[in-house]
N, C-alpha and C. Protein backbone atom coordinates (compact mmCIF):
# COMPACT_ATOMS: atom_id res chain seq x y z
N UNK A 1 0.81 -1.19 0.00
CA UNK A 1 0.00 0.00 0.00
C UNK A 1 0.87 1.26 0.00
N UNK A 2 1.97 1.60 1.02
CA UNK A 2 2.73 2.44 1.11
C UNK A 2 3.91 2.33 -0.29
N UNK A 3 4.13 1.57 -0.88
CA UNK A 3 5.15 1.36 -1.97
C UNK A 3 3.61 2.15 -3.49
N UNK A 4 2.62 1.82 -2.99
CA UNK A 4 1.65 2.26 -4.09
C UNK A 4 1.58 3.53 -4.20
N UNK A 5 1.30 3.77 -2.90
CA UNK A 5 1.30 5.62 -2.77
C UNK A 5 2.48 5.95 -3.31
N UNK A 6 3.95 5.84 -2.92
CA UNK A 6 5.06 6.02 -3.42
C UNK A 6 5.02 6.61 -5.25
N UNK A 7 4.31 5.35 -5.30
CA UNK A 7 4.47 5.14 -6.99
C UNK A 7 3.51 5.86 -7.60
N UNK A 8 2.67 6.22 -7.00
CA UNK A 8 1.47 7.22 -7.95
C UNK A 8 2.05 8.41 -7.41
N UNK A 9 2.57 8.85 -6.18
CA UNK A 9 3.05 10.59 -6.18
C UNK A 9 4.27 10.49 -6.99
N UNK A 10 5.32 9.45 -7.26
CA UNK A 10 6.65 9.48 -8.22
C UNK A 10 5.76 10.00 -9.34
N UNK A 11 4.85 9.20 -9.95
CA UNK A 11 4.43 9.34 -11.18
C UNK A 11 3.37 10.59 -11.48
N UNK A 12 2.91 11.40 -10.58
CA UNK A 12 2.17 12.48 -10.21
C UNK A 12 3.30 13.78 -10.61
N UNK A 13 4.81 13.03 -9.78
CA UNK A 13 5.16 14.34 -9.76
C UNK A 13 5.99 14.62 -11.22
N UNK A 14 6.56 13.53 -11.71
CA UNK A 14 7.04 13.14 -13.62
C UNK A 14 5.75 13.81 -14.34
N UNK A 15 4.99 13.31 -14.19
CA UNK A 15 3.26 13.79 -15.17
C UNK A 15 3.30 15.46 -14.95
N UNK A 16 3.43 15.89 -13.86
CA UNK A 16 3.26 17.32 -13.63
C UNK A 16 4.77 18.21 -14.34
N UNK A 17 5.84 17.54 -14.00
CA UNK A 17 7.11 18.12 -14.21
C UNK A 17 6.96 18.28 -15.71
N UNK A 18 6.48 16.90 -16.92
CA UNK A 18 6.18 17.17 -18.23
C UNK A 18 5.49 17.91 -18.39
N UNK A 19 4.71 18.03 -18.05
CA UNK A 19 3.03 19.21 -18.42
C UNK A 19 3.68 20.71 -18.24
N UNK A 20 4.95 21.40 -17.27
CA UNK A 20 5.27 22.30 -16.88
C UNK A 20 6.51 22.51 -18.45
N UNK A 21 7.10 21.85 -18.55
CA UNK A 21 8.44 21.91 -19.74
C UNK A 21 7.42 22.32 -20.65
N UNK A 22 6.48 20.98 -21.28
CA UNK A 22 5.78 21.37 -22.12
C UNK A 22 5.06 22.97 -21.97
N UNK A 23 4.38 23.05 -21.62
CA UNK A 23 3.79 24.57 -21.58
C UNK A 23 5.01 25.67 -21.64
N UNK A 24 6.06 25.31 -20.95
CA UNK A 24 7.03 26.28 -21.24
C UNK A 24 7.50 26.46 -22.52
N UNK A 25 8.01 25.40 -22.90
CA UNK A 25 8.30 25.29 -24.54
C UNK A 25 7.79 25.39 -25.68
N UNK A 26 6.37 25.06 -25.56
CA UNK A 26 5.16 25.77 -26.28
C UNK A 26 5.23 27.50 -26.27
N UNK A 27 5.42 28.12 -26.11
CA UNK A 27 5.62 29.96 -26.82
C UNK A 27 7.13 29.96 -27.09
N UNK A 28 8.25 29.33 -26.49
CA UNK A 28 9.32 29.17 -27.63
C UNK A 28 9.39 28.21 -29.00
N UNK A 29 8.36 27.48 -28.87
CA UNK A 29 7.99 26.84 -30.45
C UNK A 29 7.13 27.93 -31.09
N UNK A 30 6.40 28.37 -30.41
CA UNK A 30 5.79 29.54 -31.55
C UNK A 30 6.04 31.08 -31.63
N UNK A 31 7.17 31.10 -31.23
CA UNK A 31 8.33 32.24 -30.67
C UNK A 31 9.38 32.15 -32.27
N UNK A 32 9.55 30.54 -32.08
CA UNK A 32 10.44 30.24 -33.02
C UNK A 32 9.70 30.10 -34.44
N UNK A 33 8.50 30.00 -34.53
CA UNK A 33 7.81 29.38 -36.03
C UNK A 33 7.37 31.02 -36.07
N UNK A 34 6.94 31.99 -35.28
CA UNK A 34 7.15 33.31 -35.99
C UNK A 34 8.38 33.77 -36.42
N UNK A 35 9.26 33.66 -35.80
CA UNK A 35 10.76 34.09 -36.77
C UNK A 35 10.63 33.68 -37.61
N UNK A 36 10.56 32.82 -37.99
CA UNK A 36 11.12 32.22 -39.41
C UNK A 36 9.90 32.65 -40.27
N UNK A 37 8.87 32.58 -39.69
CA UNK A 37 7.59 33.02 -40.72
C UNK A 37 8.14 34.70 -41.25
N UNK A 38 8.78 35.25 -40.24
CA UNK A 38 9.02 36.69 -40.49
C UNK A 38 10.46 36.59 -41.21
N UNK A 39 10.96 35.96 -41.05
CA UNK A 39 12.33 35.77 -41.77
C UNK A 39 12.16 35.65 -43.41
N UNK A 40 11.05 34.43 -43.65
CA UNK A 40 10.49 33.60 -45.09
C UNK A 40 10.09 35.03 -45.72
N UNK A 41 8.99 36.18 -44.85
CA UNK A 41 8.46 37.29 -45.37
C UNK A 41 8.89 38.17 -46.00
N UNK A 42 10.34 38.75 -44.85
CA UNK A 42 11.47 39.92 -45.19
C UNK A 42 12.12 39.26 -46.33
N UNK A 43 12.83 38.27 -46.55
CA UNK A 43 13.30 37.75 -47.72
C UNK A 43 12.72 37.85 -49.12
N UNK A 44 11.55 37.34 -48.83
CA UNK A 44 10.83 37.48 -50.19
C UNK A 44 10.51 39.08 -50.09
N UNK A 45 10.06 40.18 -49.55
CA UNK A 45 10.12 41.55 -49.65
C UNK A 45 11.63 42.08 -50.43
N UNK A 46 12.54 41.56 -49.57
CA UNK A 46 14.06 42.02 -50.15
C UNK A 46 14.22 41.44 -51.74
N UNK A 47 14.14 40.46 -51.87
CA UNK A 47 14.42 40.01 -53.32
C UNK A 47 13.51 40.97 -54.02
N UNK A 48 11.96 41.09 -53.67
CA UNK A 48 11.19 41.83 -54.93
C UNK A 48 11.88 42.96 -54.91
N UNK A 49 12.05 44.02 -53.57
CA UNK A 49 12.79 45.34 -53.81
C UNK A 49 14.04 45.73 -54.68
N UNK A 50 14.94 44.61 -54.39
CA UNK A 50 16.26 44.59 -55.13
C UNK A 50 16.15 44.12 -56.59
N UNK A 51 15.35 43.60 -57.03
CA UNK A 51 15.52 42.77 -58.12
C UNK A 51 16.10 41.47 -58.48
N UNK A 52 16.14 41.60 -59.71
CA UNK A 52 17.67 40.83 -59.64
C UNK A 52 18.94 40.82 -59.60
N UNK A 53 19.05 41.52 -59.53
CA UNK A 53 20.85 42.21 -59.24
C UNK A 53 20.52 43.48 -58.35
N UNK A 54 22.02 43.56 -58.45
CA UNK A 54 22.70 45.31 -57.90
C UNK A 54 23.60 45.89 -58.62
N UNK A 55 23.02 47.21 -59.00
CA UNK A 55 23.77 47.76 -60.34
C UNK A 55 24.82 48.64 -59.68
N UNK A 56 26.09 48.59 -60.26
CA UNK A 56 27.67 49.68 -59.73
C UNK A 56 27.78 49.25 -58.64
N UNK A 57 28.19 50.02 -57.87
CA UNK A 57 28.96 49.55 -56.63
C UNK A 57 28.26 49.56 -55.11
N UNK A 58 27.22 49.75 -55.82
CA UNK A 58 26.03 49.54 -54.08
C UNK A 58 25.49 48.08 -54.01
N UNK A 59 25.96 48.07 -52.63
CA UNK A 59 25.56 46.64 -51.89
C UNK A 59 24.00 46.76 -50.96
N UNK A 60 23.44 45.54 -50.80
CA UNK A 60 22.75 45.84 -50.00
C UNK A 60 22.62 44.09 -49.30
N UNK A 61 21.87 44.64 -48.47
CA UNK A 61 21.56 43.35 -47.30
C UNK A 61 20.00 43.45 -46.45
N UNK A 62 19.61 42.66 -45.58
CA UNK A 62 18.92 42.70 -45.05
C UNK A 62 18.88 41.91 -43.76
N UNK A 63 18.28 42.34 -42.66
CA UNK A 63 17.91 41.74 -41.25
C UNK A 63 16.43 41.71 -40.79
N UNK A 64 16.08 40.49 -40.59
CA UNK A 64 15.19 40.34 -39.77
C UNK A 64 14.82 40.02 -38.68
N UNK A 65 14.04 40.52 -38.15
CA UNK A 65 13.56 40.52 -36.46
C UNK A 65 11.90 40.70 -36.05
N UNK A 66 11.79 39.39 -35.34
CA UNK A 66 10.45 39.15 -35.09
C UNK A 66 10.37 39.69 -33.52
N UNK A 67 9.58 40.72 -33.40
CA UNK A 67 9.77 41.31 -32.01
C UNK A 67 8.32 40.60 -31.00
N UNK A 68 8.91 39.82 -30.53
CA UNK A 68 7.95 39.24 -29.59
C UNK A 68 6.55 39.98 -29.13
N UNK A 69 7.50 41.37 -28.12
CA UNK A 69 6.20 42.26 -27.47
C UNK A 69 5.69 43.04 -28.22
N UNK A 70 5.97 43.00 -29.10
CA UNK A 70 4.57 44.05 -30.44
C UNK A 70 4.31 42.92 -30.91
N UNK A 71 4.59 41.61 -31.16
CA UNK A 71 4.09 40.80 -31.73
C UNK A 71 4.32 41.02 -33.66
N UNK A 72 4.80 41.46 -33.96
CA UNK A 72 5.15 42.19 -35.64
C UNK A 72 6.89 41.62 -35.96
N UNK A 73 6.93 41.88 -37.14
CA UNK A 73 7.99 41.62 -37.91
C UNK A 73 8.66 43.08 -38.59
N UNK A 74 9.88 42.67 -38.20
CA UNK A 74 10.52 44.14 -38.67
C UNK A 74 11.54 43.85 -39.51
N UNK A 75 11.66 44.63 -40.70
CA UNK A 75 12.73 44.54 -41.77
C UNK A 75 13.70 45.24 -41.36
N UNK A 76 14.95 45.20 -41.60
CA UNK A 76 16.30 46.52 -41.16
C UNK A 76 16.77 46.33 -43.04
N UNK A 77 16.76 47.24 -44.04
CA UNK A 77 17.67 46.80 -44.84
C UNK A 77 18.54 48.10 -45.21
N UNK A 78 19.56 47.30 -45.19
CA UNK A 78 20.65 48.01 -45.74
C UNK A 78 21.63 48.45 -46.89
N UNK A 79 21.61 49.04 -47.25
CA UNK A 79 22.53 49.81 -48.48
C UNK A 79 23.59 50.62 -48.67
N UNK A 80 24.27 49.91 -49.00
CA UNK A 80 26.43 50.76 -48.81
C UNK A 80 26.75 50.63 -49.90
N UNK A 81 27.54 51.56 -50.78
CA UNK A 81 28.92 51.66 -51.23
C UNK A 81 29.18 53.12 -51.59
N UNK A 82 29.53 53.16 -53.06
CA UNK A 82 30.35 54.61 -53.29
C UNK A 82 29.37 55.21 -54.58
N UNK A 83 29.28 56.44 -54.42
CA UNK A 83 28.69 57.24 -55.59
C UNK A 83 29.64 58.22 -56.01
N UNK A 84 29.47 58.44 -57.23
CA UNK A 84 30.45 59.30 -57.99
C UNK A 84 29.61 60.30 -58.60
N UNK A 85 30.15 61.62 -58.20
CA UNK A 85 29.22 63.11 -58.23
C UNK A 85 30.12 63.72 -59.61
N UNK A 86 29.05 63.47 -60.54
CA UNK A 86 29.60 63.19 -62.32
C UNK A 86 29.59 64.88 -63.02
N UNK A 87 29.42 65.51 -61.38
CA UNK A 87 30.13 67.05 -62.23
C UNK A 87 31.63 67.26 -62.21
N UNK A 88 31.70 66.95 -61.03
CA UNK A 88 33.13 67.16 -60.40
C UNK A 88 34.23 65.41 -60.15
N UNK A 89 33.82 64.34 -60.90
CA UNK A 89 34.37 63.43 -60.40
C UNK A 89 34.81 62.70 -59.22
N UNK A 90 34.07 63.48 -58.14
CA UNK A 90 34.60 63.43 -56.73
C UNK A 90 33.61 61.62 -56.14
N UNK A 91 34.33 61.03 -55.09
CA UNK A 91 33.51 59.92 -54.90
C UNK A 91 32.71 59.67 -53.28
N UNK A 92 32.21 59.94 -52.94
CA UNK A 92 32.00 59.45 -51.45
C UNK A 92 31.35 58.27 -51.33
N UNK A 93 31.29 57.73 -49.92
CA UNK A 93 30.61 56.83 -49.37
C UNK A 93 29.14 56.88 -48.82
N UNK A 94 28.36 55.92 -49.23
CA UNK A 94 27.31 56.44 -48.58
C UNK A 94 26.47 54.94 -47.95
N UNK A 95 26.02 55.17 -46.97
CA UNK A 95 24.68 53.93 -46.36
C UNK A 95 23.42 54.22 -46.06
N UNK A 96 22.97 53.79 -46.77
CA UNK A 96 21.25 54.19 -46.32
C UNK A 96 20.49 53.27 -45.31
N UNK A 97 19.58 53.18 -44.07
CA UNK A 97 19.10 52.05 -43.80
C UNK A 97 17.84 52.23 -43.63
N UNK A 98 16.83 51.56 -44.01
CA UNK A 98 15.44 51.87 -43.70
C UNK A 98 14.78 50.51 -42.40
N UNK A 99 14.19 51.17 -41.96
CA UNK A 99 13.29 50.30 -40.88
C UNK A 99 11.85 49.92 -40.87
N UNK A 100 10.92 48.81 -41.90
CA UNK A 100 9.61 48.79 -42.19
C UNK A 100 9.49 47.70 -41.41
N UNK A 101 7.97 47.78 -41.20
CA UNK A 101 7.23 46.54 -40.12
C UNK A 101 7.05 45.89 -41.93
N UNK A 102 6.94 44.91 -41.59
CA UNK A 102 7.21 43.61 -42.59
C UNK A 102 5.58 43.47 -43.33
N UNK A 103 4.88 43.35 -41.78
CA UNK A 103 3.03 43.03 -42.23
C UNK A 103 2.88 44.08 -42.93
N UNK A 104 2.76 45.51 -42.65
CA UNK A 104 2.10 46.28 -42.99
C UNK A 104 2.71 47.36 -44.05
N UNK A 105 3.76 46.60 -44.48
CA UNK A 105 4.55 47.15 -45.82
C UNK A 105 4.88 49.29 -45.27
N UNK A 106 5.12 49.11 -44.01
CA UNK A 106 5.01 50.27 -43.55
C UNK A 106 6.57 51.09 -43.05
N UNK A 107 6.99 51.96 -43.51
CA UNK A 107 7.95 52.18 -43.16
C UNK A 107 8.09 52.79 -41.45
N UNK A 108 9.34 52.69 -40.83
CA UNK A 108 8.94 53.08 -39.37
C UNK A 108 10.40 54.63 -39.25
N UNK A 109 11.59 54.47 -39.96
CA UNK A 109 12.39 54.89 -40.24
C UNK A 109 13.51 54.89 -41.07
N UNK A 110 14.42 55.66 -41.18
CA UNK A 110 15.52 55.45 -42.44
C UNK A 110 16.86 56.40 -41.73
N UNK A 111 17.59 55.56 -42.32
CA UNK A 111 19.44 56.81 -41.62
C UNK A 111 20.01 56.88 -42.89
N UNK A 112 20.45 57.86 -43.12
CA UNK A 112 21.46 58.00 -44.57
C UNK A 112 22.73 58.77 -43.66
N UNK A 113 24.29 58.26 -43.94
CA UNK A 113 25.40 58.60 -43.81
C UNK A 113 26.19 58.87 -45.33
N UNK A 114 26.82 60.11 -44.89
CA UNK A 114 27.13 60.07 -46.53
C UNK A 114 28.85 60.51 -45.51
N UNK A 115 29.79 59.55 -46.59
CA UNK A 115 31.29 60.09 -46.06
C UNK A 115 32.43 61.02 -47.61
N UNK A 116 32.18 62.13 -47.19
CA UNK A 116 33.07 62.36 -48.34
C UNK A 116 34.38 63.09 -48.43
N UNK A 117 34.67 64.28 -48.97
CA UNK A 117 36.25 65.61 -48.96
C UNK A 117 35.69 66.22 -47.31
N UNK A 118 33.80 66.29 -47.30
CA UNK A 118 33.98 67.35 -47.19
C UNK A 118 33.57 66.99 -45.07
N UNK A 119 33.89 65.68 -45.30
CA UNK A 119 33.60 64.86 -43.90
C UNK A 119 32.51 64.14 -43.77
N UNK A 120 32.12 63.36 -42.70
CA UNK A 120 30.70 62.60 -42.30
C UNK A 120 29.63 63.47 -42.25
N UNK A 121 28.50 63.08 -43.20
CA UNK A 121 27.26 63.91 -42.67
C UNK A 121 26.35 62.63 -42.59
N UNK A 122 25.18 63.02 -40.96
CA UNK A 122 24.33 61.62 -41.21
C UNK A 122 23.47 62.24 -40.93
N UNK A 123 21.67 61.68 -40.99
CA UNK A 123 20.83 62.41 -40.45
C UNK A 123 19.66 61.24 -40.55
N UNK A 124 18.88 61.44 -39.87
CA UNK A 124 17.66 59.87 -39.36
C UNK A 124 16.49 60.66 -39.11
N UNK A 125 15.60 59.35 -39.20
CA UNK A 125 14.17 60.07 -38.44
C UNK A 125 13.70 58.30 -38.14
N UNK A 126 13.31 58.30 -36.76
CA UNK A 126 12.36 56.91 -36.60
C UNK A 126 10.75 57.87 -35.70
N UNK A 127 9.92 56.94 -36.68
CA UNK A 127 8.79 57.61 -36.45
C UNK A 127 8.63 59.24 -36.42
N UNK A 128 8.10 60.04 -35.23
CA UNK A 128 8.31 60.97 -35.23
C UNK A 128 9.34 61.98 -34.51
N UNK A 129 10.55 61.32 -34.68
CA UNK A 129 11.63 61.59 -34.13
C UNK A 129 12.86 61.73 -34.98
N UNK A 130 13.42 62.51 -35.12
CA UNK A 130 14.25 63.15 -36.11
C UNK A 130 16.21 63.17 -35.20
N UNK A 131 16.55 62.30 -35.71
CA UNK A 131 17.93 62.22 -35.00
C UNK A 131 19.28 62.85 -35.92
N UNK A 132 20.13 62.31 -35.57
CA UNK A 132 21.43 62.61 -36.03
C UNK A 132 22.62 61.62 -35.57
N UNK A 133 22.77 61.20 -36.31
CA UNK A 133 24.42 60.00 -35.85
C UNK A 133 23.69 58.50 -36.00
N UNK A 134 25.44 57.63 -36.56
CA UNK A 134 24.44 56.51 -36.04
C UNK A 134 24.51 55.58 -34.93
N UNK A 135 24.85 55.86 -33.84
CA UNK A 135 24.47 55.82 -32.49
C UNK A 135 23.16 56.35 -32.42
N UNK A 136 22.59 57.29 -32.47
CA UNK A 136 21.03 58.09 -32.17
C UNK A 136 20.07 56.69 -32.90
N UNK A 137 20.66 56.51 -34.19
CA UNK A 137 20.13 55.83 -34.98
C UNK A 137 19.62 54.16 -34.33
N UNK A 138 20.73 53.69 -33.79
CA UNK A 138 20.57 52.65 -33.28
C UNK A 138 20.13 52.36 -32.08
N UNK A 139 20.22 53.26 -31.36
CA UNK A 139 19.29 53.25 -29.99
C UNK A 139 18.02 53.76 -30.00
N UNK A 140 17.48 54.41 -31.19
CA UNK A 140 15.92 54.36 -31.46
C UNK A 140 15.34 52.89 -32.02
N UNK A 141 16.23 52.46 -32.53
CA UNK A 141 15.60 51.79 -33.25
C UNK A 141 15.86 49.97 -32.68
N UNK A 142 16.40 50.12 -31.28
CA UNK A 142 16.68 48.83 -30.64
C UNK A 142 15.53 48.26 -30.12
N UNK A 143 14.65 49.21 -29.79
CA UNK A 143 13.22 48.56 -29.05
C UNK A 143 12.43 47.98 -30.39
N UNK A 144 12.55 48.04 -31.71
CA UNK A 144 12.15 47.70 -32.77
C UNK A 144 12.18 46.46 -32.93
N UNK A 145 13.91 46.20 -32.64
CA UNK A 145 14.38 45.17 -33.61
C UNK A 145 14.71 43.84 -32.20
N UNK A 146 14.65 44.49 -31.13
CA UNK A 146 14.62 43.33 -30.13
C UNK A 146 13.49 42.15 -30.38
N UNK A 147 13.91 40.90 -29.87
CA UNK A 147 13.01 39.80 -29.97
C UNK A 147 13.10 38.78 -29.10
C-alpha cells in the first residue's frame, strides 16, 4: 500500500514536471515558427525590392527581427557603397538604412550617412523623431528590432 502511494506521487510528480516543460516550450515553439515566418516574409520583400541584381557599386543586405512584445515583424535593410558626383568626379561613401514593419509594408524609419572631402554627414528620423548620428540611430531603433 505504502510502496503504491510512493508510486502514484513518483508518477504524479514526472506527469506534472512534463506538463510544466511542455507549456514552457510551447511559446518558444511559436516564438520560433514566428521568426522564421518573419524571416520567409522579409526575404521574399528584399528580393522583390532589389531585383535581380545590384547595379555599380552599391551593396545591400537585409535583417530580420520578429519582435515578440509588439508581436510584428521588422525589416532593417541596408545599403552601402560609393557614388560618384559626375560634375566634379569626386567619390563618397554612402549607407542608407530603412526600418519597415514587414506586415504592414510600412515604413517606421531610415538613416542616410554620406562620407566624403567634405567629412561625415548623417541624419535619421524613426517615427516621429528626427535624429542625427548613427548611435542616435541605433538606440531608437533597438526597441524595434529586439526579440
Amino acid at each position: 500500500m505504502i510502496i503504491g502511494q510512493l508510486t502514484r506521487r513518483a508518477f504524479l510528480a514526472v506527469a506534472f514536471a512534463v506538463v510544466a516543460c511542455a507549456a514552457r516550450a510551447a511559446p518558444d515553439l511559436q516564438v520560433q515558427e514566428q521568426a522564421e515566418k518573419c524571416n520567409k516574409l522579409v526575404e521574399k520583400q528584399f528580393r522583390e525590392r532589389r531585383g535581380a541584381g545590384e547595379g555599380g557599386t552599391m551593396k545591400s543586405r537585409f535583417e530580420s527581427h520578429y519582435n515578440v512584445k509588439r508581436s510584428k515583424c521588422f525589416f532593417l535593410e541596408v545599403v552601402s557603397g560609393t557614388v560618384v558626383d559626375k560634375t566634379n568626379e569626386k567619390s563618397s561613401t554612402v549607407e542608407i538604412q530603412a526600418l519597415w514593419d514587414a506586415n504592414e509594408n510600412t515604413q517606421y524609419g531610415w538613416f542616410k550617412e554620406m562620407d566624403s572631402l567634405a567629412g561625415r554627414q548623417s541624419e535619421c528620423f524613426v517615427q516621429r523623431t528626427a535624429c542625427r548620428g548613427r548611435e542616435e540611430w541605433q538606440r531608437l531603433i533597438r526597441p524595434f528590432l529586439e526579440e
